[in-house]
C-alpha atoms as a PDB file:
ATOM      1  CA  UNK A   1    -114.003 -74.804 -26.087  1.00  0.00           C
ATOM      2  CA  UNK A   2    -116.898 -75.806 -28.640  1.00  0.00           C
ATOM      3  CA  UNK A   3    -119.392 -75.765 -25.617  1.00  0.00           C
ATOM      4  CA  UNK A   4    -117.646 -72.414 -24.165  1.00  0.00           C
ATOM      5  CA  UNK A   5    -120.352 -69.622 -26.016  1.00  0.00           C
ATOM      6  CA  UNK A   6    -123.206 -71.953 -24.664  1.00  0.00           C
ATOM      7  CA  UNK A   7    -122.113 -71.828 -20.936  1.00  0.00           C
ATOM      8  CA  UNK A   8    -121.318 -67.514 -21.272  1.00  0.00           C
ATOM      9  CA  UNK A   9    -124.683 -67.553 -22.541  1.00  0.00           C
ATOM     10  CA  UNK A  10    -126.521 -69.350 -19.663  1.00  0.00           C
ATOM     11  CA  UNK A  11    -124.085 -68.153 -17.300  1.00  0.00           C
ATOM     12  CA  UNK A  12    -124.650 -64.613 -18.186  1.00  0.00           C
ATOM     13  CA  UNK A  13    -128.362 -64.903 -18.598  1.00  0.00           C
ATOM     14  CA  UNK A  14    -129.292 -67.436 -15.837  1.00  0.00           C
ATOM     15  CA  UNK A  15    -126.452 -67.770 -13.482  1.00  0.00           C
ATOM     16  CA  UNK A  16    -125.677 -64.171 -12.535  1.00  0.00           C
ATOM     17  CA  UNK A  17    -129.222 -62.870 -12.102  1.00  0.00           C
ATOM     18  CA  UNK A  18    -129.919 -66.148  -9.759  1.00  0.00           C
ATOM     19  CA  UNK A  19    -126.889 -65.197  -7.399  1.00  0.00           C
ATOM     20  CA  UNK A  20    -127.815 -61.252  -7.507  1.00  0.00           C
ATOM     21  CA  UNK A  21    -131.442 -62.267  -6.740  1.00  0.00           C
ATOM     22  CA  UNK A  22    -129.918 -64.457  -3.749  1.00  0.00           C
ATOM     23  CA  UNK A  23    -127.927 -61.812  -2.583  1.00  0.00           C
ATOM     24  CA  UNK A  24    -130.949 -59.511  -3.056  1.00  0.00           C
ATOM     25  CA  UNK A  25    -133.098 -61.694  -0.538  1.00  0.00           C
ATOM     26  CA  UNK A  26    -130.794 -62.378   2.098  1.00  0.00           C
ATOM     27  CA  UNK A  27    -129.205 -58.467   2.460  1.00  0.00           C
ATOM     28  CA  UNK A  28    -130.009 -55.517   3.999  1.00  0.00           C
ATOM     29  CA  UNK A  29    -128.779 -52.076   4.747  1.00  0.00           C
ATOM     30  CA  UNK A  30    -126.642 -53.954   7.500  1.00  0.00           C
ATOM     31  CA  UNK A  31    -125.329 -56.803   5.150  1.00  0.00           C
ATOM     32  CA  UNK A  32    -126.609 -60.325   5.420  1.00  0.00           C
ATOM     33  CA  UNK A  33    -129.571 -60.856   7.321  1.00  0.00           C
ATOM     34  CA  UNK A  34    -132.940 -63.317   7.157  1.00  0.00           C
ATOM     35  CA  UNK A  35    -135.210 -60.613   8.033  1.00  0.00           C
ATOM     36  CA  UNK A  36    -136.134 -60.403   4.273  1.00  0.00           C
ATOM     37  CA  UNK A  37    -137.508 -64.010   4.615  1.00  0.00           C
ATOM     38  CA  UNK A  38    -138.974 -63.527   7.877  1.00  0.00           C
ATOM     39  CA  UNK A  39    -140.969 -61.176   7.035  1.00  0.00           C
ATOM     40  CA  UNK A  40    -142.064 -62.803   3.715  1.00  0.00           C
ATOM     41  CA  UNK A  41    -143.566 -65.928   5.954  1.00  0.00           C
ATOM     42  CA  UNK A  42    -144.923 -63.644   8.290  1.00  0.00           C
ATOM     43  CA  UNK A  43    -147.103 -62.281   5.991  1.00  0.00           C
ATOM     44  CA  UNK A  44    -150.925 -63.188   5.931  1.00  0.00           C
ATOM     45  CA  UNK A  45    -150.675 -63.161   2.126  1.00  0.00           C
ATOM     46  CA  UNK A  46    -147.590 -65.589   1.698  1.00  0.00           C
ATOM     47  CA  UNK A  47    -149.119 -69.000   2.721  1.00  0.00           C
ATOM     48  CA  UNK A  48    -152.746 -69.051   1.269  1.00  0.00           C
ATOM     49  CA  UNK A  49    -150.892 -67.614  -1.891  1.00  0.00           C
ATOM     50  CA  UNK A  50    -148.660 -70.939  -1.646  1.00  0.00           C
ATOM     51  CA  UNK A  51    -151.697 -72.863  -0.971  1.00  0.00           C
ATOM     52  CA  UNK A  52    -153.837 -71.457  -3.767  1.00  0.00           C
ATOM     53  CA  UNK A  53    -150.824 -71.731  -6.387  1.00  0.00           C
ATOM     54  CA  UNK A  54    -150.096 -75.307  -5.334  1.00  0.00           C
ATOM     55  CA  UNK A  55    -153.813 -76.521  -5.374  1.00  0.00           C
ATOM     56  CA  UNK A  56    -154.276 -74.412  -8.926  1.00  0.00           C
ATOM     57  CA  UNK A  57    -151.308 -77.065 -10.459  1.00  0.00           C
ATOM     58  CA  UNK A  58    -153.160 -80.263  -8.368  1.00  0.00           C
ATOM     59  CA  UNK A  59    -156.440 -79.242 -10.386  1.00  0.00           C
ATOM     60  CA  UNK A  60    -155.252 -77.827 -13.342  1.00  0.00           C
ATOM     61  CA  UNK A  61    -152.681 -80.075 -14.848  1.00  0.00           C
ATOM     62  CA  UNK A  62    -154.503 -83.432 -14.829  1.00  0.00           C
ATOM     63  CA  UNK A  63    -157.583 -81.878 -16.811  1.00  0.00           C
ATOM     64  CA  UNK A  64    -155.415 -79.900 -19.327  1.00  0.00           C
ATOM     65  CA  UNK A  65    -153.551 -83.148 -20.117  1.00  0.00           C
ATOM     66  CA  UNK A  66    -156.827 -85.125 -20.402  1.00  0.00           C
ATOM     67  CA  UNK A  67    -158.438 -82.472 -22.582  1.00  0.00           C
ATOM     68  CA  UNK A  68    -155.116 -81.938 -24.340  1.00  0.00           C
ATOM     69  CA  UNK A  69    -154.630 -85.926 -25.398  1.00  0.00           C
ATOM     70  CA  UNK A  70    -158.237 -86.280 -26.206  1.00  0.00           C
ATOM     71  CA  UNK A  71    -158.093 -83.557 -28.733  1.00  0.00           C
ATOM     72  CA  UNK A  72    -154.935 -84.947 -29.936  1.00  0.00           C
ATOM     73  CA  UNK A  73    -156.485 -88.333 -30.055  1.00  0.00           C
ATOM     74  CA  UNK A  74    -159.305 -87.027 -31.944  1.00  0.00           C
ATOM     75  CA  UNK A  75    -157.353 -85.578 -34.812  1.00  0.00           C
ATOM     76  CA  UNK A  76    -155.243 -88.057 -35.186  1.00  0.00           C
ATOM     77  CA  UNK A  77    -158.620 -90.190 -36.188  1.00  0.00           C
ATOM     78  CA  UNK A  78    -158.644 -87.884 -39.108  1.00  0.00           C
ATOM     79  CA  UNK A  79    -161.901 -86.599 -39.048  1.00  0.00           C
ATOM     80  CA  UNK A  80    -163.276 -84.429 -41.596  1.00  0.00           C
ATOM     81  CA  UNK A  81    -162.418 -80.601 -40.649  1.00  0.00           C
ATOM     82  CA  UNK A  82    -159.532 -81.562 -38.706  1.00  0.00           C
ATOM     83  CA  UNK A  83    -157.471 -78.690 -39.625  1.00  0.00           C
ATOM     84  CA  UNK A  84    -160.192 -76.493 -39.198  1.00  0.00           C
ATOM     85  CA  UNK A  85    -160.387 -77.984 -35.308  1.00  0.00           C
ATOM     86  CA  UNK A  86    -156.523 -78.268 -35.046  1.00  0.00           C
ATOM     87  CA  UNK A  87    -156.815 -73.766 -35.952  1.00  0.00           C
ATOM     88  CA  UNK A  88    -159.774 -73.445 -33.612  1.00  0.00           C
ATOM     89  CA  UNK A  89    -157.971 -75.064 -30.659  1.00  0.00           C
ATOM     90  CA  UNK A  90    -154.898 -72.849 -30.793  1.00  0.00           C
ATOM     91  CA  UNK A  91    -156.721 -69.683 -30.841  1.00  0.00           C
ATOM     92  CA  UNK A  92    -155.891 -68.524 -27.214  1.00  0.00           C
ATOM     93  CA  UNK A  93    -152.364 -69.305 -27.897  1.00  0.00           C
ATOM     94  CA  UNK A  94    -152.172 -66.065 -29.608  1.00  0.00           C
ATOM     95  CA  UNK A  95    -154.052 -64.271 -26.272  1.00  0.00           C
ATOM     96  CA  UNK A  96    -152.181 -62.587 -23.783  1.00  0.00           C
ATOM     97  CA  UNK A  97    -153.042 -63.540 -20.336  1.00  0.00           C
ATOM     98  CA  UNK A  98    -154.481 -60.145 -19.422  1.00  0.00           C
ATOM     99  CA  UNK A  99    -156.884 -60.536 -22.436  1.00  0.00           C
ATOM    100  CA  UNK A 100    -157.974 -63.658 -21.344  1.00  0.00           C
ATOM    101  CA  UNK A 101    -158.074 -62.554 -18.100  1.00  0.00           C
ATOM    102  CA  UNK A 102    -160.931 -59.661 -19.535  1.00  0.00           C
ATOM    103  CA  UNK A 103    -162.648 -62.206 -21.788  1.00  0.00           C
ATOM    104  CA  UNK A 104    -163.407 -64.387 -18.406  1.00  0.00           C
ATOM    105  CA  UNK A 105    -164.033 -61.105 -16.390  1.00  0.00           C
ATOM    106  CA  UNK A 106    -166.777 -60.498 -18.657  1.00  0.00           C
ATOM    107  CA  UNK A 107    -168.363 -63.607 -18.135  1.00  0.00           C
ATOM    108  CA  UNK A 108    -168.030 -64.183 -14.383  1.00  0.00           C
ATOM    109  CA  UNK A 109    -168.732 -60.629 -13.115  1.00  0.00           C
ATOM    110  CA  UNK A 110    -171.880 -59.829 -11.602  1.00  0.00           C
ATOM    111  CA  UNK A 111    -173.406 -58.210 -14.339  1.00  0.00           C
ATOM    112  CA  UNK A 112    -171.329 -60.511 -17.317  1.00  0.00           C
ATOM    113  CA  UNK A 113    -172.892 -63.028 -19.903  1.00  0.00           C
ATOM    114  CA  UNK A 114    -173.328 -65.847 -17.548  1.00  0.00           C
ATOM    115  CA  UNK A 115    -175.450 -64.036 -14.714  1.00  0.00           C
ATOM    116  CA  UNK A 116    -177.489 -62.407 -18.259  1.00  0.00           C
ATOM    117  CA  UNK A 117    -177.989 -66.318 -19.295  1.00  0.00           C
ATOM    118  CA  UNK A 118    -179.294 -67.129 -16.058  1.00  0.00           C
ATOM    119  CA  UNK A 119    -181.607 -64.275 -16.057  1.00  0.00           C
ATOM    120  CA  UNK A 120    -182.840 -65.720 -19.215  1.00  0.00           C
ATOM    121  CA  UNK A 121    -183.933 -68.717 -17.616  1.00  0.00           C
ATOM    122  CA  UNK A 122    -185.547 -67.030 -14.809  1.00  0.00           C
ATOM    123  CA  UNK A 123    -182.792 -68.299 -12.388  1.00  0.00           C
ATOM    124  CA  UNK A 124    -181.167 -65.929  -9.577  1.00  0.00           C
ATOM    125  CA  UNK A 125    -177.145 -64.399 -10.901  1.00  0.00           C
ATOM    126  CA  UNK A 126    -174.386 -65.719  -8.690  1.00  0.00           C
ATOM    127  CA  UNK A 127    -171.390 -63.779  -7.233  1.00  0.00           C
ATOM    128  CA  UNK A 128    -169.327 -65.782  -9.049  1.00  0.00           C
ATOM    129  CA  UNK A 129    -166.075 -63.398  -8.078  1.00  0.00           C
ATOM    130  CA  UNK A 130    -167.197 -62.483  -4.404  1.00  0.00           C
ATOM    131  CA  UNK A 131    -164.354 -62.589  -1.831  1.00  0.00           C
ATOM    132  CA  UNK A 132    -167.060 -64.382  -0.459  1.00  0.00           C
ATOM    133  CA  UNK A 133    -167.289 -67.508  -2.153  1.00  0.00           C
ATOM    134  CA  UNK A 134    -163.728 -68.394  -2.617  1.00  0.00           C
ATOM    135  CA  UNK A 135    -164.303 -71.756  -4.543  1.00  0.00           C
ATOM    136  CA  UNK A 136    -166.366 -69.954  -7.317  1.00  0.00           C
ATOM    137  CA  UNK A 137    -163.499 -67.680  -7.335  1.00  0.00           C
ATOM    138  CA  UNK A 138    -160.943 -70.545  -7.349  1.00  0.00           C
ATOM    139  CA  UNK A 139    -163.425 -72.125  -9.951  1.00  0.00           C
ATOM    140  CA  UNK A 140    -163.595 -69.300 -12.310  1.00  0.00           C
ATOM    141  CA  UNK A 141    -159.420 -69.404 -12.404  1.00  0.00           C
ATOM    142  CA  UNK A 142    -159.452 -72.804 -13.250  1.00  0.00           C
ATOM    143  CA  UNK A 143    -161.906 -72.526 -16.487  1.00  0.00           C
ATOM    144  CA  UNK A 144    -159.862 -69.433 -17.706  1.00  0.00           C
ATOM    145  CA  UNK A 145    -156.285 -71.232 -17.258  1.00  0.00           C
ATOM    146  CA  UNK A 146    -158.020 -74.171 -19.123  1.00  0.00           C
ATOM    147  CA  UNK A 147    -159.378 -72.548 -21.831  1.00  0.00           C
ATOM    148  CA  UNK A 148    -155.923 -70.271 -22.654  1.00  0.00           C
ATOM    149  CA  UNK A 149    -153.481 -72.522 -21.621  1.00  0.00           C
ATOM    150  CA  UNK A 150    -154.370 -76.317 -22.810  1.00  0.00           C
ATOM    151  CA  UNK A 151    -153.813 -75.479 -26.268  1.00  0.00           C
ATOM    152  CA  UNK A 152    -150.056 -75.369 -25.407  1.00  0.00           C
ATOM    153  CA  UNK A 153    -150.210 -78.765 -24.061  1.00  0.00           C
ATOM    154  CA  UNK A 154    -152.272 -79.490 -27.022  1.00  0.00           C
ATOM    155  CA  UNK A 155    -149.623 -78.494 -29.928  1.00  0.00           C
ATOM    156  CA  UNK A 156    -146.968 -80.411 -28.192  1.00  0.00           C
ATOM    157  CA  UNK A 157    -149.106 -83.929 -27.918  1.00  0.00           C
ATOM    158  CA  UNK A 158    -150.019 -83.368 -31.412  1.00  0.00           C
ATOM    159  CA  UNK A 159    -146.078 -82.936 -32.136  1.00  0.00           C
ATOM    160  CA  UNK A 160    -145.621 -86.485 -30.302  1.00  0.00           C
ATOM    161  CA  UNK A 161    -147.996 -88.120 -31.875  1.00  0.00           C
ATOM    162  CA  UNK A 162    -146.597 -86.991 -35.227  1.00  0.00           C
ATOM    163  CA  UNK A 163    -143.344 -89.062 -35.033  1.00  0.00           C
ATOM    164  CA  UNK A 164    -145.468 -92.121 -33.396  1.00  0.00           C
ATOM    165  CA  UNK A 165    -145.512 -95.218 -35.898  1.00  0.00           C
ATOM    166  CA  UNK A 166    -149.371 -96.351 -37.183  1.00  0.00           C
ATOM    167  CA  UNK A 167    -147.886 -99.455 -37.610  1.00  0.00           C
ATOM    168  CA  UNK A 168    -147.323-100.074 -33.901  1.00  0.00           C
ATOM    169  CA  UNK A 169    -151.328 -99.236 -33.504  1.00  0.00           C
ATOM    170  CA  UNK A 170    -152.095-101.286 -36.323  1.00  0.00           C
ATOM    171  CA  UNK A 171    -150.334-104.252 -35.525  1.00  0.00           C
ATOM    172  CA  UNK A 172    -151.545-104.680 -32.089  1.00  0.00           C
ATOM    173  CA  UNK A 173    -155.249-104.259 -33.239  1.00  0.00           C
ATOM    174  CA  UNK A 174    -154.553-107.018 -34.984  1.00  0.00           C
ATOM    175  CA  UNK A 175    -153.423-108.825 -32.141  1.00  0.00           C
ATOM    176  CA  UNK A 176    -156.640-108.604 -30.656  1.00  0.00           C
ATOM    177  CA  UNK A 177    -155.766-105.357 -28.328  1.00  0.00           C
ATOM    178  CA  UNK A 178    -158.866-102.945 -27.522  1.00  0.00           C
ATOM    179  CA  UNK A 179    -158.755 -99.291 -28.312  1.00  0.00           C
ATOM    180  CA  UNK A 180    -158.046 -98.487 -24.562  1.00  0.00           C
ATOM    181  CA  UNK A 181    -155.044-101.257 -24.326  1.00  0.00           C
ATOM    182  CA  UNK A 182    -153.280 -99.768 -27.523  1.00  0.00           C
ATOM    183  CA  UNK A 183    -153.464 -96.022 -26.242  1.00  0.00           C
ATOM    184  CA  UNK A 184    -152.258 -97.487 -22.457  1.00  0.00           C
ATOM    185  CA  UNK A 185    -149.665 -99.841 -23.947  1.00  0.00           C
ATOM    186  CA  UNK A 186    -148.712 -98.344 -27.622  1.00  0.00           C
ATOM    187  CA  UNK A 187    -149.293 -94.674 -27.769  1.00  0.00           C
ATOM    188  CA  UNK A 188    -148.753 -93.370 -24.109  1.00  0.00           C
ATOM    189  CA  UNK A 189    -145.472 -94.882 -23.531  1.00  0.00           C
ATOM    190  CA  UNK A 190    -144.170 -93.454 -27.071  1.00  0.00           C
ATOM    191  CA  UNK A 191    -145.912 -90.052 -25.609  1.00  0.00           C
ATOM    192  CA  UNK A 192    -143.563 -89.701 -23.067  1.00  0.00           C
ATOM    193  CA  UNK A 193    -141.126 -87.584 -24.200  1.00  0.00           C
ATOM    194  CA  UNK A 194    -143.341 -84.935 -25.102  1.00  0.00           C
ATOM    195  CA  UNK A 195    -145.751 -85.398 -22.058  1.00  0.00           C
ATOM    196  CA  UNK A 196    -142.213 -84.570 -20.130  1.00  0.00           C
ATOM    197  CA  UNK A 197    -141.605 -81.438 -22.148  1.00  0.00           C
ATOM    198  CA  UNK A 198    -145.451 -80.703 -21.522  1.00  0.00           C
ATOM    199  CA  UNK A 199    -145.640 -81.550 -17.883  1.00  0.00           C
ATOM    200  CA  UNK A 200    -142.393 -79.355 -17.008  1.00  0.00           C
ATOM    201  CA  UNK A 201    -143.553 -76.261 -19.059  1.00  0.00           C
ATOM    202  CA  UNK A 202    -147.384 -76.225 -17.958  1.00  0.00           C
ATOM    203  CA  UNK A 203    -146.027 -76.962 -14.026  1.00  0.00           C
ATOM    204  CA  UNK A 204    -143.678 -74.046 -14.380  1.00  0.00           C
ATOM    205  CA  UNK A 205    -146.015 -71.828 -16.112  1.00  0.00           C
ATOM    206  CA  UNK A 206    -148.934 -72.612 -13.290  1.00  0.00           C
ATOM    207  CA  UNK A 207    -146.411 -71.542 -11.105  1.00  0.00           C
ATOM    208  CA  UNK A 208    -146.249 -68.306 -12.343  1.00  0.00           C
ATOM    209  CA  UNK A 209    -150.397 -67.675 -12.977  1.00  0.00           C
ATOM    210  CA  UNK A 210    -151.039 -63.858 -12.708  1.00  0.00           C
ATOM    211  CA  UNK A 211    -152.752 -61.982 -15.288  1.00  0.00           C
ATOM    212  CA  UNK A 212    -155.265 -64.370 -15.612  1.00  0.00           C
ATOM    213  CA  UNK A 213    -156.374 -64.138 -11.590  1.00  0.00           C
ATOM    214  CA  UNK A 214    -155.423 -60.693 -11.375  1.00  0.00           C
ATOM    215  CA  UNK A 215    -158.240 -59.516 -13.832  1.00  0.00           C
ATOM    216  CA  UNK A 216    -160.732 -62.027 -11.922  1.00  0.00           C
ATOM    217  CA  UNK A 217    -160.070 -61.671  -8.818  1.00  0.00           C
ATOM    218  CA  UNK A 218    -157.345 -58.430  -7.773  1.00  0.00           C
ATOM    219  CA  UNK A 219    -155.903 -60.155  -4.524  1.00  0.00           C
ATOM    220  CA  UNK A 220    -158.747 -61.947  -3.206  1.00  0.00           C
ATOM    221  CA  UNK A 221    -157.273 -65.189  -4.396  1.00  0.00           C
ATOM    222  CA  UNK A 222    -153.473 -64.853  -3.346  1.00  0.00           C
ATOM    223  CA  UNK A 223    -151.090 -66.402  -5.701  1.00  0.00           C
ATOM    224  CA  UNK A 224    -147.362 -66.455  -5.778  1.00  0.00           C
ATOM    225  CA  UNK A 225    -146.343 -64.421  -8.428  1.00  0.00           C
ATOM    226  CA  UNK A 226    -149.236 -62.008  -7.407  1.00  0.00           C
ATOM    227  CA  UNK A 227    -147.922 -61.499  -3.937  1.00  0.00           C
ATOM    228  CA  UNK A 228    -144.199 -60.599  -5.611  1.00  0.00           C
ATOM    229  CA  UNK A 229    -145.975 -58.134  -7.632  1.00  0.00           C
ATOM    230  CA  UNK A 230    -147.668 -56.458  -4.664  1.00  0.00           C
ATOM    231  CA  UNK A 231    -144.244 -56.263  -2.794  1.00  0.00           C
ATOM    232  CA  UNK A 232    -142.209 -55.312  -5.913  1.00  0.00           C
ATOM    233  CA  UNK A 233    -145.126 -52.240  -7.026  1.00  0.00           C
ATOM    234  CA  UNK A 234    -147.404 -51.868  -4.244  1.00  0.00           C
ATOM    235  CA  UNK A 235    -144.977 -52.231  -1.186  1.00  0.00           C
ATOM    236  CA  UNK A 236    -142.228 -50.798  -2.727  1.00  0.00           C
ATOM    237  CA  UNK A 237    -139.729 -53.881  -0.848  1.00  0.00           C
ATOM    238  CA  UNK A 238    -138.031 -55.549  -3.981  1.00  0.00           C
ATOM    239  CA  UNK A 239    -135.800 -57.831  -1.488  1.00  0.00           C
ATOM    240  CA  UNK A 240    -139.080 -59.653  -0.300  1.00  0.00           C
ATOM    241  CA  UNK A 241    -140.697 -59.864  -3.880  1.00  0.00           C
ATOM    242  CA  UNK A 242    -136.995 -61.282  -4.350  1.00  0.00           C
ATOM    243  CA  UNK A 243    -137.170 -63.604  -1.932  1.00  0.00           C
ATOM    244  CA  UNK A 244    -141.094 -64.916  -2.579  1.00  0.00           C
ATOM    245  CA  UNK A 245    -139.190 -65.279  -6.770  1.00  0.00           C
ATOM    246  CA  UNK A 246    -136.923 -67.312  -4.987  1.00  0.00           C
ATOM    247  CA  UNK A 247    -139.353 -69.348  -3.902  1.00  0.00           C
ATOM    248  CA  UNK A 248    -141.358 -69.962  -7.208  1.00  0.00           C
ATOM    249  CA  UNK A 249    -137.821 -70.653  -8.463  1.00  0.00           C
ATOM    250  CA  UNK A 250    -137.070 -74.092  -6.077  1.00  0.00           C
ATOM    251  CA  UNK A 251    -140.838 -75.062  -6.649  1.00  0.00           C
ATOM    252  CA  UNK A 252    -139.894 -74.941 -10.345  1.00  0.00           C
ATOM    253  CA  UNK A 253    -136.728 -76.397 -10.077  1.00  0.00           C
ATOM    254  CA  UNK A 254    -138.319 -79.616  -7.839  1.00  0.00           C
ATOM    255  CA  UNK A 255    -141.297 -79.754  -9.858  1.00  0.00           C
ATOM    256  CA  UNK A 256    -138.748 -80.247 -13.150  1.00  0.00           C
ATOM    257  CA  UNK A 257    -136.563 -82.786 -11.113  1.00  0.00           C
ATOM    258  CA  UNK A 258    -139.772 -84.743  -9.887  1.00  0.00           C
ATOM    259  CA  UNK A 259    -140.652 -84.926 -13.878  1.00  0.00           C
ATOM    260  CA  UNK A 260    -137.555 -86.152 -15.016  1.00  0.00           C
ATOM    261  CA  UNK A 261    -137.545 -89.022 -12.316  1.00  0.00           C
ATOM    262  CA  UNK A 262    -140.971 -90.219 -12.659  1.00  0.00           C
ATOM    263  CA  UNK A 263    -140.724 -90.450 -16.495  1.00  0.00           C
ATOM    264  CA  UNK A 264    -137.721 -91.667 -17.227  1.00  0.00           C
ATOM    265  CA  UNK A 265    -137.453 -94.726 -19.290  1.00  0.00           C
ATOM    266  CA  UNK A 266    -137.113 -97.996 -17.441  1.00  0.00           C
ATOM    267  CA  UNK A 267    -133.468 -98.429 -18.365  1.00  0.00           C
ATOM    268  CA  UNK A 268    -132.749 -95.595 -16.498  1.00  0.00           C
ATOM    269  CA  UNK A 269    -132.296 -92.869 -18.919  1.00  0.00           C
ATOM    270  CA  UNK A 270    -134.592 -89.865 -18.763  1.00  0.00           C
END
């Protein structure tokens, strides 16, 4: 009974929608049918939209996390200004993806501040956005992801490292260990429930990159959340956006489990 208003809750706002979106993707005006699916995996769109999403997370993740614990490392040297850098960081947290999206257009386009800078130097401007070149498009997704997303991963490693002892540190300096054997062996392994909150959030968030690629480059870099868009607005078919949701959904859901498992303490307990 006590845990009865928490289960309506996530029944009502999770449960329900998943099995209407199910039933969504797998019906038609004949009842149930996979030509919903078909179709989504028959289009040209779907699986370079897969691959793009899935090699955004590859490359994105591991730098976010390296430039999100080395900022954390670095304040928690206590370095003069460190509040000032802690304020700095989080800027983009308060941008919205579109805007971030328009910040970067206005660098990478043809005519933006990085072709100007070039001129400057007497050096030929670069289609940085051309369908064209697809790995200076994939390129200029990556920078603007990292530069309004790692501050998220940023305030939650600072959060861990708040509630990690000194002591610990301390004492095995004393023991002789180096600065890189105390972050491997001390601080990382105390990290690890917030690297798991961080991990799960960022994957699942990567997952659903839009905005940010939709103001660089429209649909000439697929991704999955952009391809629901263009069959939920632009195709008018909201059982195939459905379906390619569904999708996002079990990449989410594996991602998550994947997490759990492969940071779980060693007794077992995640």
């Amino acid at each position: 009974m006590l845990i009865a208003p928490s289960l309506i809750f996530l029944t009502a706002l999770f449960a329900w929608p998943l099995v209407a979106g199910i039933g969504q993707a797998l019906t038609g005006p004949g009842g149930f049918t996979l030509a919903n699916v078909r179709r989504m995996l028959d289009d040209p769109y779907f699986w370079p939209a897969t691959r793009n999403t899935a090699l955004l997370i590859v490359v994105l993740i591991p730098l976010q996390f390296a430039l999100a614990i080395a900022m954390a490392l670095l304040l928690r040297a206590r370095p003069r200004f460190a509040g000032v850098y802690f304020y700095i960081w989080v800027i983009p947290l308060a941008i919205s993806d579109l805007a971030a999206g328009l910040v970067w257009l206005a660098v990478f386009t043809d005519r933006g501040y990085l072709n100007s800078a070039l001129a400057h130097l007497q050096i030929d401007g670069y289609a940085w956005l051309s369908y064209q070149h697809p790995v200076t498009m994939f390129l200029a997704v990556v920078v603007a992801e990292l530069w309004r997303s790692t501050s998220l991963v940023f305030v939650i490693v600072v959060a861990g490292m708040q509630s990690i002892p000194r002591d610990y540190d301390e004492a095995a300096a004393v023991f002789g260990a180096s600065y890189w054997q105390r972050l491997r062996k001390v601080i990382l392994p105390q990290l690890r429930p917030s690297l798991q909150v961080a991990l799960i959030l960022r994957t699942i968030l990567a997952l659903e990159t839009f905005a940010v690629a939709q103001a660089l480059t429209g649909r000439n870099l697929p991704l999955l959340v952009g391809e629901t868009y263009q069959w939920y607005s632009v195709l008018q078919n909201p059982n195939v956006a459905t379906a390619i949701a569904l999708v996002i959904l079990a990449l989410s859901m594996l991602a998550a489990f994947g997490y759990l498992r492969a940071l779980r303490e060693p007794g077992g307990q995640p």
